[in-house]
Protein backbone atom coordinates (compact mmCIF):
# COMPACT_ATOMS: atom_id res chain seq x y z
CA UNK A 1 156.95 97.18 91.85
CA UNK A 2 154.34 99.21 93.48
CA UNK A 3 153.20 96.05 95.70
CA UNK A 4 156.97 95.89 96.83
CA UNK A 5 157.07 99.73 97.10
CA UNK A 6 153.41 99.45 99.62
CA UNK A 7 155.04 96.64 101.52
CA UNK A 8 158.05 99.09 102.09
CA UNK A 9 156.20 101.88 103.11
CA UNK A 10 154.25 99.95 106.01
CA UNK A 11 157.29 99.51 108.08
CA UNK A 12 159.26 102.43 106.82
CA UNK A 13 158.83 106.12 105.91
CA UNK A 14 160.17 107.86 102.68
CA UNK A 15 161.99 111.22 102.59
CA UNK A 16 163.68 112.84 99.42
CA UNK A 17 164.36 109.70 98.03
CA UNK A 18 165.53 107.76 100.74
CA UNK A 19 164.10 104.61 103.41
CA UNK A 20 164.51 104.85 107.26
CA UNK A 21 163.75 101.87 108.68
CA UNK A 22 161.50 102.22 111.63
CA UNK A 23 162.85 101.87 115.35
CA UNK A 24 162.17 98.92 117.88
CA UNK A 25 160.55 99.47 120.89
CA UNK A 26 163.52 98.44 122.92
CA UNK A 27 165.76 101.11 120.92
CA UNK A 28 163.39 104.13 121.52
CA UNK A 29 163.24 103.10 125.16
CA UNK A 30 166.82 103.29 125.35
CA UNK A 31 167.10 106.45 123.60
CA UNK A 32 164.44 107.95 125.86
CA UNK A 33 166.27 106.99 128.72
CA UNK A 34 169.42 108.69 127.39
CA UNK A 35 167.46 111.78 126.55
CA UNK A 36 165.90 111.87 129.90
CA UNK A 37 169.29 111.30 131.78
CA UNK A 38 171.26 113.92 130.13
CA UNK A 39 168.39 116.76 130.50
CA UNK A 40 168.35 116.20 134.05
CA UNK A 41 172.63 116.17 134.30
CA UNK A 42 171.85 119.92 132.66
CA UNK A 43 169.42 121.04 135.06
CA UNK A 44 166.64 120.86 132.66
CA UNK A 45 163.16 119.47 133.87
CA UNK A 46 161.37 116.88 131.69
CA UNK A 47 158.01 115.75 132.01
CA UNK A 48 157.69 112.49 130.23
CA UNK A 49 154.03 110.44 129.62
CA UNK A 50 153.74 107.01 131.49
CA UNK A 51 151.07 104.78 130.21
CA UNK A 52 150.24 102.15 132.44
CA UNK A 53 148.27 99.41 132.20
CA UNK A 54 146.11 98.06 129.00
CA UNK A 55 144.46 101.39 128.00
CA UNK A 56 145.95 104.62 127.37
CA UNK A 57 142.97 106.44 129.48
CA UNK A 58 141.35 105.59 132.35
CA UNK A 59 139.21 108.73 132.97
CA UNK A 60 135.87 110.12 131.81
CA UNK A 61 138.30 113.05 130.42
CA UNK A 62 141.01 110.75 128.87
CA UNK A 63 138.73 108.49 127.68
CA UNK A 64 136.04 111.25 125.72
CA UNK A 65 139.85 113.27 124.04
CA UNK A 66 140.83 109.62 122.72
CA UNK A 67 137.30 109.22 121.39
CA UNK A 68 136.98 112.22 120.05
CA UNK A 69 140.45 111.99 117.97
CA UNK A 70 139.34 108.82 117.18
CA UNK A 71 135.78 109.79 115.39
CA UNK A 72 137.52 111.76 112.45
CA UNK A 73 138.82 110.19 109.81
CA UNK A 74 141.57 112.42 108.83
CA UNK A 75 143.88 111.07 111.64
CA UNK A 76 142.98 107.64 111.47
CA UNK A 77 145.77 105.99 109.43
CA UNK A 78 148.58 107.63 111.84
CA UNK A 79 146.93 107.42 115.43
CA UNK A 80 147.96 103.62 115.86
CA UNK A 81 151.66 104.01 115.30
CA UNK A 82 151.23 106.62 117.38
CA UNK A 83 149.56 104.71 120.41
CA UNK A 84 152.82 102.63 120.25
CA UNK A 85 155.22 105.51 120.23
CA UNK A 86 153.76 106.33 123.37
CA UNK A 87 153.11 103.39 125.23
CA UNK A 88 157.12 102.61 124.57
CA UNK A 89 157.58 105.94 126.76
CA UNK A 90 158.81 107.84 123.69
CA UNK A 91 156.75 110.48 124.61
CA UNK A 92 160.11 112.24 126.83
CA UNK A 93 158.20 115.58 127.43
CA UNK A 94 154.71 117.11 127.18
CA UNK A 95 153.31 120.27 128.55
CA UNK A 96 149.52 121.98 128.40
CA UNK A 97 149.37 125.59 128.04
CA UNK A 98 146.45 127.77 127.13
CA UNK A 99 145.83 126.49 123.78
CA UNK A 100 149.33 125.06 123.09
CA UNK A 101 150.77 121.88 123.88
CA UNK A 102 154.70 121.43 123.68
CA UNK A 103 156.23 118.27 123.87
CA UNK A 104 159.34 116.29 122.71
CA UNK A 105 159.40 112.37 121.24
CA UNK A 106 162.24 110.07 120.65
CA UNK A 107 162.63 108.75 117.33
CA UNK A 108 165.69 106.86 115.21
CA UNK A 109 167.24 109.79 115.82
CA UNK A 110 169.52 110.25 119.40
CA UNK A 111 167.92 113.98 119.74
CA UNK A 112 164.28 114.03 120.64
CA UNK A 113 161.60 115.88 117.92
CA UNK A 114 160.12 118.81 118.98
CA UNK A 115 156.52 118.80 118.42
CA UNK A 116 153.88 121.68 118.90
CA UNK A 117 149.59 121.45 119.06
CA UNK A 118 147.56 124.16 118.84
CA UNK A 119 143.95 124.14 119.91
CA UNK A 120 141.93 127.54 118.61
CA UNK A 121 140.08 129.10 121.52
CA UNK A 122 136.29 127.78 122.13
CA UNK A 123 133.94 129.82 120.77
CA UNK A 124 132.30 131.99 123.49
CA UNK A 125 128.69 130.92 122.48
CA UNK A 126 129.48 127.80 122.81
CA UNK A 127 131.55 127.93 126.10
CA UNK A 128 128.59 130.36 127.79
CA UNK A 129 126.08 127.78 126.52
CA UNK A 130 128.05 124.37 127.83
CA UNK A 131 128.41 126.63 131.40
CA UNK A 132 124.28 127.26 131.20
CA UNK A 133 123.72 123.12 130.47
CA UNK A 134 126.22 122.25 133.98
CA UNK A 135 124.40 124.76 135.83
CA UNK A 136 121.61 122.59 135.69
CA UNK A 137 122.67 119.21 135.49
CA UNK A 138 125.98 119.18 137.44
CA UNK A 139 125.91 119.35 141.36
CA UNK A 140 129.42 119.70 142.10
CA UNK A 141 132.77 120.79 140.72
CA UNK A 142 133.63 117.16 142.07
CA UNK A 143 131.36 115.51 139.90
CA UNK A 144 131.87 117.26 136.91
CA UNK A 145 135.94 116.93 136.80
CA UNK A 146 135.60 112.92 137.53
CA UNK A 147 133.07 112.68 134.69
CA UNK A 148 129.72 111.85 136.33
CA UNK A 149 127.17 113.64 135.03
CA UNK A 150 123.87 112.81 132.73
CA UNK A 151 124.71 111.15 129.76
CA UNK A 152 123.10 113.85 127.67
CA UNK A 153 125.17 116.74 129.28
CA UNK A 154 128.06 114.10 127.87
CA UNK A 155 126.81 114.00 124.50
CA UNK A 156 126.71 117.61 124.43
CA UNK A 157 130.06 118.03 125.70
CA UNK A 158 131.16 115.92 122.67
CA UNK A 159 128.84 117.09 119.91
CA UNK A 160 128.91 119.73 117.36
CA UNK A 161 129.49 122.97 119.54
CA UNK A 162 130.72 121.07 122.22
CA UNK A 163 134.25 121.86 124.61
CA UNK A 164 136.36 118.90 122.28
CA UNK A 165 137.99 120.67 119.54
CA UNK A 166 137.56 119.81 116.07
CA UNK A 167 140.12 119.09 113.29
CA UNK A 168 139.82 122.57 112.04
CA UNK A 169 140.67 123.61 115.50
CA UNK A 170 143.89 121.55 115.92
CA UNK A 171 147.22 122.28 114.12
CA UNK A 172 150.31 120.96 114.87
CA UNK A 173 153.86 120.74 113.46
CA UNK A 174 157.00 118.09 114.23
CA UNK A 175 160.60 118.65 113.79
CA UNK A 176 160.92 115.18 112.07
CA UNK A 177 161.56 114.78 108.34
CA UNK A 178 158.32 112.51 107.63
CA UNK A 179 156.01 113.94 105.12
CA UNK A 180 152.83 112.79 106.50
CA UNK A 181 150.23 115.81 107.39
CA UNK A 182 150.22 113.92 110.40
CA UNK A 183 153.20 111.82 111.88
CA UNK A 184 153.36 109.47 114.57
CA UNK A 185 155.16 111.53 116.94
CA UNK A 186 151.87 114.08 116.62
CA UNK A 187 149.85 111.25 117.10
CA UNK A 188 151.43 110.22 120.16
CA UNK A 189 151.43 113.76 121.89
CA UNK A 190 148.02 113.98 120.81
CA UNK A 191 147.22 110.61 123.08
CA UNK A 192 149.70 111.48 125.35
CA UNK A 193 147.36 114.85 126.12
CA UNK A 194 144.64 111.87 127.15
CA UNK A 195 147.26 111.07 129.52
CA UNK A 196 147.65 114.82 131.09
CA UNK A 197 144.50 115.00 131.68
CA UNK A 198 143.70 111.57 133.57
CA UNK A 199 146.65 113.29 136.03
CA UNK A 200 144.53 116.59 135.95
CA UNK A 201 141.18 116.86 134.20
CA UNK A 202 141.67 121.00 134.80
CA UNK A 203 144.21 120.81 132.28
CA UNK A 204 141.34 119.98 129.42
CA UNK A 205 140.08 123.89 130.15
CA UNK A 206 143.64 125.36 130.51
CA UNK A 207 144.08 124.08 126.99
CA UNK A 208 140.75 125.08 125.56
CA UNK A 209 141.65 128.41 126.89
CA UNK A 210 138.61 128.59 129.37
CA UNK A 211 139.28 130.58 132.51
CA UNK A 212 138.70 127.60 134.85
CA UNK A 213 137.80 129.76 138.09
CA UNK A 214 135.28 131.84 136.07
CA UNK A 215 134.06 128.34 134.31
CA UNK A 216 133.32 126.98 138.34
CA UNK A 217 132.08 130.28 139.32
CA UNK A 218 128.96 130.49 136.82
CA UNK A 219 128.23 126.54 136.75
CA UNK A 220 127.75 127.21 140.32
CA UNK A 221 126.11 129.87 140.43
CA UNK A 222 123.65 128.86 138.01
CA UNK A 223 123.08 125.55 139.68
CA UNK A 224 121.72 127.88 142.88
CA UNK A 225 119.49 129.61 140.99
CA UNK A 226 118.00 126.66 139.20
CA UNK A 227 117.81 125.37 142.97
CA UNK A 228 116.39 128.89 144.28
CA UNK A 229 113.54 129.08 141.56
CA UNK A 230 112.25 125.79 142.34
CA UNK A 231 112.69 126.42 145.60
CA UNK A 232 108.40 126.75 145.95
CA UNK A 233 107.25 123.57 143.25
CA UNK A 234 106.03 120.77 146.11
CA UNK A 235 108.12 117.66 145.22
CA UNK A 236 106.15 114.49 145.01
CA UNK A 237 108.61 112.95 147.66
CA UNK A 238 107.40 115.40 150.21
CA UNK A 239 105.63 113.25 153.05
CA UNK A 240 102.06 115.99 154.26
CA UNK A 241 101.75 115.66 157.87
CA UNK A 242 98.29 113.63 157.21
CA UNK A 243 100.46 111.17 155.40
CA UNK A 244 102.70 111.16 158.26
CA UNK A 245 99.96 109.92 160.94
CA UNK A 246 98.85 107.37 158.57
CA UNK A 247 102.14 105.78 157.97
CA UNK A 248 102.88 105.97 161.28
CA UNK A 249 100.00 105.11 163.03
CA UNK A 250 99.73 108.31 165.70
């Protein structure tokens, strides 16, 4: 009986006592369609996630969120039911906030579930000492929103400390009846965030709650003094004149 019972349970969920069997792809499409359709007949604006393509994320940004939810191993039995919610275009609404993220997901039912993330504030230590590190390694707000910086300025985006949040730092609730801590509709606004933010990387500090502007301002201005005070050490790829004569011949 409990084999059978396990069997059940991988295609179905279980709520006070009863089975709902799970929905196709082609039936949550359709019901995401509907959903879509009649918000927009009432005026109301919907913002639904579009994955396109193999992967879910494309960009540095995108690509480090996914990673990150992927490294802890409280999430990882719901995450892939959740990467197919999502890529079926389930995923009907989803907008960042300062440290919320709102969104709605079709499920068996014809009414979307509401679903809501938090994301606790970054520490300001930490957030003063990740501005500090760009200051010095990051050249351009252009550069550091597409992702191409040093590898170790990466790491330490990631790492303990870093600007990704932590599970301790991300609670969320659905309006669905599945027990789970986490259900699949979380799971597939939390990858749909991934999605946000290969749109608009600015959206990753809007929902860590750092004041972007301010963020820019002191990177840059850091990065100018770290350019001012070695403004006098001679760089070995400055050319004396005596060097010039002899590799020029004059």
């Amino acid at each position: 009986m409990p084999a059978i019972r396990k069997l059940r349970m991988s295609r179905s969920y279980w709520k006070t006592g009863e089975y709902y069997e799970q929905p196709t792809a082609e039936s949550l499409q359709k019901k995401a369609a509907s959903t879509i359709k009649k918000a927009e007949t009432k005026g109301r604006s919907m913002e639904p996630v579009i994955v396109t393509g193999r992967v879910i994320a494309k960009s540095w940004w995108g690509r480090a969120w996914c990673e990150n939810l992927e490294s802890y191993a409280d999430y990882e039995s719901r995450l892939d039911r959740g990467k197919r919610y999502l890529r079926t275009g389930a995923v009907v609404d989803l907008k960042i906030q300062k440290g919320k993220v709102s969104a709605k997901v079709q499920g068996r039912r014809a009414t979307p579930y509401n679903i809501e993330v938090r994301i606790s504030p970054l520490n300001e230590v930490h957030c003063q000492k990740i501005m500090a590190e760009c200051g010095k390694k990051v050249s351009s707000l252009d550069r550091l929103l597409k992702g191409d910086f040093p590898e170790n300025l990466k790491e330490s985006f990631l790492g303990v400390g870093g600007l990704f949040p932590t599970p301790k730092e991300i609670s969320f609730n659905c309006s669905c009846p599945d027990w789970a801590i986490m259900c699949k509709h979380v799971a597939a606004v939390l990858y749909g965030i991934a999605v946000r933010f290969d749109e608009n990387p600015l959206l990753f500090f809007e929902l860590r709650g750092i004041d972007v502007d301010r963020f820019i301002e002191v990177t840059l201005d850091n990065s100018v003094e770290n350019m001012l005070a070695n403004a006098d050490v001679k760089s070995s790829r400055i050319i004396e004149s005596e060097d010039w004569e002899k590799l020029f011949g004059v």
